[in-house]
Protein backbone atom coordinates (compact mmCIF):
# COMPACT_ATOMS: atom_id res chain seq x y z
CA UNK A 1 0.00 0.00 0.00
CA UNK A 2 1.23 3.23 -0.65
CA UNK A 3 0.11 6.32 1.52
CA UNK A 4 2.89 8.90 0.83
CA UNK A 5 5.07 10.66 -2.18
CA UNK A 6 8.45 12.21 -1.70
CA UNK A 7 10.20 14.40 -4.11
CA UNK A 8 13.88 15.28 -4.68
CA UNK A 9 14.06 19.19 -6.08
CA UNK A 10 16.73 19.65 -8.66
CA UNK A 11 15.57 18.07 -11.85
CA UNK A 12 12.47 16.45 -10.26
CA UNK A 13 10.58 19.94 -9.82
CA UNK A 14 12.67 21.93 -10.73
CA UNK A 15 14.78 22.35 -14.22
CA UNK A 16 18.03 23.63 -13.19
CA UNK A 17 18.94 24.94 -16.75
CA UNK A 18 19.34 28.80 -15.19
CA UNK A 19 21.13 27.79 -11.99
CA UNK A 20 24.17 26.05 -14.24
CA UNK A 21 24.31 28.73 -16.26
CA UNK A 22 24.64 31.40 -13.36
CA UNK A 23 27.47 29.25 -11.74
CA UNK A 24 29.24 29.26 -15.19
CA UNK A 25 29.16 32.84 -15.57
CA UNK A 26 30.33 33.09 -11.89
CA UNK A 27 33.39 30.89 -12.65
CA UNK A 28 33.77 32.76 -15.80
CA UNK A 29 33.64 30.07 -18.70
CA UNK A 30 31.33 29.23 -21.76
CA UNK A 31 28.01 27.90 -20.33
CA UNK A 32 28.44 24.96 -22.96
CA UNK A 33 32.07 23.77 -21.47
CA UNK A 34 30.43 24.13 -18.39
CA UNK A 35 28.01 21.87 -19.14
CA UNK A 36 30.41 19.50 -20.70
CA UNK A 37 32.21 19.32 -17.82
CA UNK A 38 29.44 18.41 -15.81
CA UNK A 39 28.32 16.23 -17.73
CA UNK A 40 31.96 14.18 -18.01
CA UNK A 41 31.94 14.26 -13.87
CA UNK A 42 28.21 12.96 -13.99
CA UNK A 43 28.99 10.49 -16.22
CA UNK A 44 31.98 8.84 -13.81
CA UNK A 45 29.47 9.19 -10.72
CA UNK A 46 31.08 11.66 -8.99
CA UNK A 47 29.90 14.83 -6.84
CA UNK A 48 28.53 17.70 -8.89
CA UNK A 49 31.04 19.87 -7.05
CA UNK A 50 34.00 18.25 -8.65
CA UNK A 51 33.11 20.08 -11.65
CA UNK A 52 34.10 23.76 -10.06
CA UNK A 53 37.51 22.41 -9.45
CA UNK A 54 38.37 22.08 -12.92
CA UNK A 55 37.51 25.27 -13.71
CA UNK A 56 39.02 26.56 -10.16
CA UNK A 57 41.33 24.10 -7.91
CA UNK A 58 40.53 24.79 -4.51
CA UNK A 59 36.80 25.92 -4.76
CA UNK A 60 35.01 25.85 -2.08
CA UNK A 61 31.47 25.52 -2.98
CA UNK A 62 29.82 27.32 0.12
CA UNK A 63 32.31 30.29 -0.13
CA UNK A 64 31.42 30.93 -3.58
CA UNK A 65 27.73 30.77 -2.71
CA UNK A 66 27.56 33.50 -0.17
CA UNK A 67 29.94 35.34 -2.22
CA UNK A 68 27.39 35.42 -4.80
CA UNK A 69 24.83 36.24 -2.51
CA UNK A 70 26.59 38.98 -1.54
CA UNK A 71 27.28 40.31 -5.03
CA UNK A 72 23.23 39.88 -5.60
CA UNK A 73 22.99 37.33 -7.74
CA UNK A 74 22.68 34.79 -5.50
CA UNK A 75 20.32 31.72 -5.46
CA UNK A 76 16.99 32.47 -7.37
CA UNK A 77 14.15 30.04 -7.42
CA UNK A 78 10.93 30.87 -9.34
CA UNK A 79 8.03 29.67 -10.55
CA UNK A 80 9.41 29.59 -14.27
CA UNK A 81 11.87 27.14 -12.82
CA UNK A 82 9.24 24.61 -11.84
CA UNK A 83 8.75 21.94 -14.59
CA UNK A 84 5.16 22.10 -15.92
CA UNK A 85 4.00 18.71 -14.85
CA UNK A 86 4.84 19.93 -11.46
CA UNK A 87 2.03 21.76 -9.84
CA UNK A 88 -0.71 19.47 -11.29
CA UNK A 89 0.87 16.30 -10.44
CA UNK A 90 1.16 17.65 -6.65
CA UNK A 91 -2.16 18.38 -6.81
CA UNK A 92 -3.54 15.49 -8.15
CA UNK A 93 -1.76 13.40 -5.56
CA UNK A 94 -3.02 15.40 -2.72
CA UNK A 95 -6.55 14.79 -4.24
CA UNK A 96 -6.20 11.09 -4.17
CA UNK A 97 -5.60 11.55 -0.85
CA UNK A 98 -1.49 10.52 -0.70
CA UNK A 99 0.41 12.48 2.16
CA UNK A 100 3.35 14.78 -0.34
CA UNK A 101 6.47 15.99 0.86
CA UNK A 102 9.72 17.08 -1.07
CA UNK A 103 13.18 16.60 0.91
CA UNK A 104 16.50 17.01 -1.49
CA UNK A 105 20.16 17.90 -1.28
CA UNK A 106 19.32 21.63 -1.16
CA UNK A 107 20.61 24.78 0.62
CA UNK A 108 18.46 26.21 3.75
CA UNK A 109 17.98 29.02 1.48
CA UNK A 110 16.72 26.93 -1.24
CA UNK A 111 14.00 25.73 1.27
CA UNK A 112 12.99 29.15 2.39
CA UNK A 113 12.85 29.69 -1.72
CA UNK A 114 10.47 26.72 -2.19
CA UNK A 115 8.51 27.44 0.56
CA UNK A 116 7.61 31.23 -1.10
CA UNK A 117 6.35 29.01 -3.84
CA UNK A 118 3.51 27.55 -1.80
CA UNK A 119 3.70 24.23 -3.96
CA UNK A 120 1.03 21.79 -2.64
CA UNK A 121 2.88 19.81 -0.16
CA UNK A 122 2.17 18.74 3.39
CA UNK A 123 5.64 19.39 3.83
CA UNK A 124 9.17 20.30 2.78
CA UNK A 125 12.79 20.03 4.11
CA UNK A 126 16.40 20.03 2.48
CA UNK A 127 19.33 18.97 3.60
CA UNK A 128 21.11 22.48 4.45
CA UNK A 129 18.40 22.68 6.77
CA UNK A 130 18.83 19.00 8.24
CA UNK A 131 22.31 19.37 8.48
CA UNK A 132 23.01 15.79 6.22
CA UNK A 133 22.79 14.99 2.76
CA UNK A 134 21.97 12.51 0.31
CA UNK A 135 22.82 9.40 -0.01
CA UNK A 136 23.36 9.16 3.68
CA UNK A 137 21.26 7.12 5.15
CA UNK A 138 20.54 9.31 7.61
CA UNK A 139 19.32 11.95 4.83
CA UNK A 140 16.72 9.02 4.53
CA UNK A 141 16.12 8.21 7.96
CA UNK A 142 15.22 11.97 8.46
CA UNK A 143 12.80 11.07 5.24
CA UNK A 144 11.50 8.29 6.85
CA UNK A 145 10.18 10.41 10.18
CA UNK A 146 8.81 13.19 8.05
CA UNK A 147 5.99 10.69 6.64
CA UNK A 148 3.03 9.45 8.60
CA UNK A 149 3.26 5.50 7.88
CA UNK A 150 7.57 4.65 7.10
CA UNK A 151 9.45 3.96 4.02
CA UNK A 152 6.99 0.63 2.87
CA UNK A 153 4.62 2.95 2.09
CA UNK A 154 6.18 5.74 1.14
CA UNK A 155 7.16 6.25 -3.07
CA UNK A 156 10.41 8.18 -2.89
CA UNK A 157 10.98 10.26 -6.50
CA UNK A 158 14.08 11.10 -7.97
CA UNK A 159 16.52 11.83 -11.24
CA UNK A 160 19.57 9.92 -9.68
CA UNK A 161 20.56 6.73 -9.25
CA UNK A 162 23.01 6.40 -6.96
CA UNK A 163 21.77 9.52 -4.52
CA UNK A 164 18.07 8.92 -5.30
CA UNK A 165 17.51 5.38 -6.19
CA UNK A 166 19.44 3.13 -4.50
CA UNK A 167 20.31 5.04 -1.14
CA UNK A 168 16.01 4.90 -0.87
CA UNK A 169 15.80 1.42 -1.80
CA UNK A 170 18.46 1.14 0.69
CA UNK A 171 16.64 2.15 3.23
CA UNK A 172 13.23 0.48 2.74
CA UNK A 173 11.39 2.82 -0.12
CA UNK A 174 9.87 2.44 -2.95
CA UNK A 175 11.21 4.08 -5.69
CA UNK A 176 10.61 5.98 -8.79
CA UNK A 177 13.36 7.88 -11.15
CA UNK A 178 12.29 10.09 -13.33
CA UNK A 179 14.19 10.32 -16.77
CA UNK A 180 14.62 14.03 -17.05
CA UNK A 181 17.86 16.04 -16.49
CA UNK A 182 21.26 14.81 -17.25
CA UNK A 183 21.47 12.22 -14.22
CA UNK A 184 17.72 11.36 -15.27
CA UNK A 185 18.52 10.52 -18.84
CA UNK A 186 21.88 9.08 -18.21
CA UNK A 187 20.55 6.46 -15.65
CA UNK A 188 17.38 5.45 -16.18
CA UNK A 189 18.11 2.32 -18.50
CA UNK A 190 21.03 1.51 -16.02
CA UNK A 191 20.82 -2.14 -14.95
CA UNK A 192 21.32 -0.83 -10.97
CA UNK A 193 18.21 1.31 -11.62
CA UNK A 194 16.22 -0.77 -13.52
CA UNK A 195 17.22 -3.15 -10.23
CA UNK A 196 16.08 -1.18 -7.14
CA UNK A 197 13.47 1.10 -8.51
CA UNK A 198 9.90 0.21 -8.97
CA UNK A 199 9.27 2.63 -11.86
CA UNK A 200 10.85 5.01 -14.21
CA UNK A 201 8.65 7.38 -16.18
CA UNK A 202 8.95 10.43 -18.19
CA UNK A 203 6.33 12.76 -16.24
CA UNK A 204 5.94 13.35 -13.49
CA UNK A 205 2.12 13.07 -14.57
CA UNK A 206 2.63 9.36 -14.64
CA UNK A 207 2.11 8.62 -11.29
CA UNK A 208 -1.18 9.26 -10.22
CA UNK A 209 -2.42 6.15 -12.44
CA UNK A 210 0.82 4.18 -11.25
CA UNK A 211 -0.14 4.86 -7.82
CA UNK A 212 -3.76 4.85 -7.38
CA UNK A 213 -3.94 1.11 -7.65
CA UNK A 214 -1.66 1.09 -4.70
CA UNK A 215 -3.54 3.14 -2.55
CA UNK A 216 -5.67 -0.37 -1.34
CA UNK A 217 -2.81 -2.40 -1.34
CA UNK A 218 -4.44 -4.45 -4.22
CA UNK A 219 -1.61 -3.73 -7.15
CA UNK A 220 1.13 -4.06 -4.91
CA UNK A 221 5.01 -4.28 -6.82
């Protein structure tokens, strides 16, 4: 039976397309090597922060943030960021009654962001504010409080398999990756994926109909 959804942020809800691109022009280099870049350190499955050290050995990610806070133009999260399956999906799933949350490897600030946003969620969290990131599984334990009835019946929804996917299997979730974004595309025929997560789909507007049969515990995967 399943009684709850979870959603990661960055390239779940939101399409972080202008977020890149500000963090290339910060570092000063074509958006398109950028993106190269990122994609080469995606590909080997390592941290998205490795990519600022090519570009700047030594960078320290949360200096560089507040620095661009401070210069004003800082982190910006709008409504044009949200992908457009987004709101009505939410929605949809709070109408079928499912408990909605979104927890992801976000700043505090990103939260506070979010939260301006007033997305249709019971509730939201990120891991600047929890103090622990994805994959820990301690990211997932914190997951795993925030929902009224535990990871078996909780979907957990993601672009990434190995801080998404597997770290939520891991820890008792079901699982669903959604093949959007560069992790999104990259994975979601992976055999690792295709092992530990219930579903991939293209829209988020897919799971309403995936889920609703789980709802009575009749369909169960």
């Amino acid at each position: 039976m399943v009684t709850a959804v979870v959603f990661d942020v960055g390239e779940t809800l939101l399409d972080d397309s202008r977020e890149w691109g500000a963090w290339a022009d910060w570092v000063g280099v074509p958006r398109h090597t950028f993106s190269a870049v990122l994609g080469a350190v995606t590909a080997a499955g390592r941290d998205n922060a490795e990519t600022f050290r090519y570009f700047k050995p030594g960078f320290d990610l949360a200096r560089e943030r507040q620095a661009r806070e401070d210069a004003g133009v800082g982190e910006r999260i709008e409504e044009t960021d949200l992908y457009p399956d987004v709101r009505t999906t939410l929605t949809r799933l709070r109408e079928l009654g499912l408990w909605v949350g979104i927890a992801g490897n976000q700043t505090a600030r990103a939260a506070e962001l979010l939260r301006r946003l007033d997305l249709p969620v019971d509730q939201l969290a990120t891991s600047g504010e929890w103090g622990v990131a994805k994959p820990s599984g301690e990211f997932f334990a914190r997951v795993a409080a925030m929902v009224p009835h535990g990871p078996e019946q909780t979907v957990y929804v993601g672009d990434q398999r190995d801080n998404d996917v597997v770290p939520a299997h891991a820890a008792g979730f079901r699982t669903a990756l959604i093949r959007r974004g560069p992790w999104g595309y990259l994975w979601a025929d992976d055999p690792v994926v295709r092992r530990d997560a219930n579903w991939v789909i293209d829209s988020l507007e897919d799971l309403p109909g995936l889920l609703e049969p789980r709802m009575t515990g009749r369909a169960e995967s």
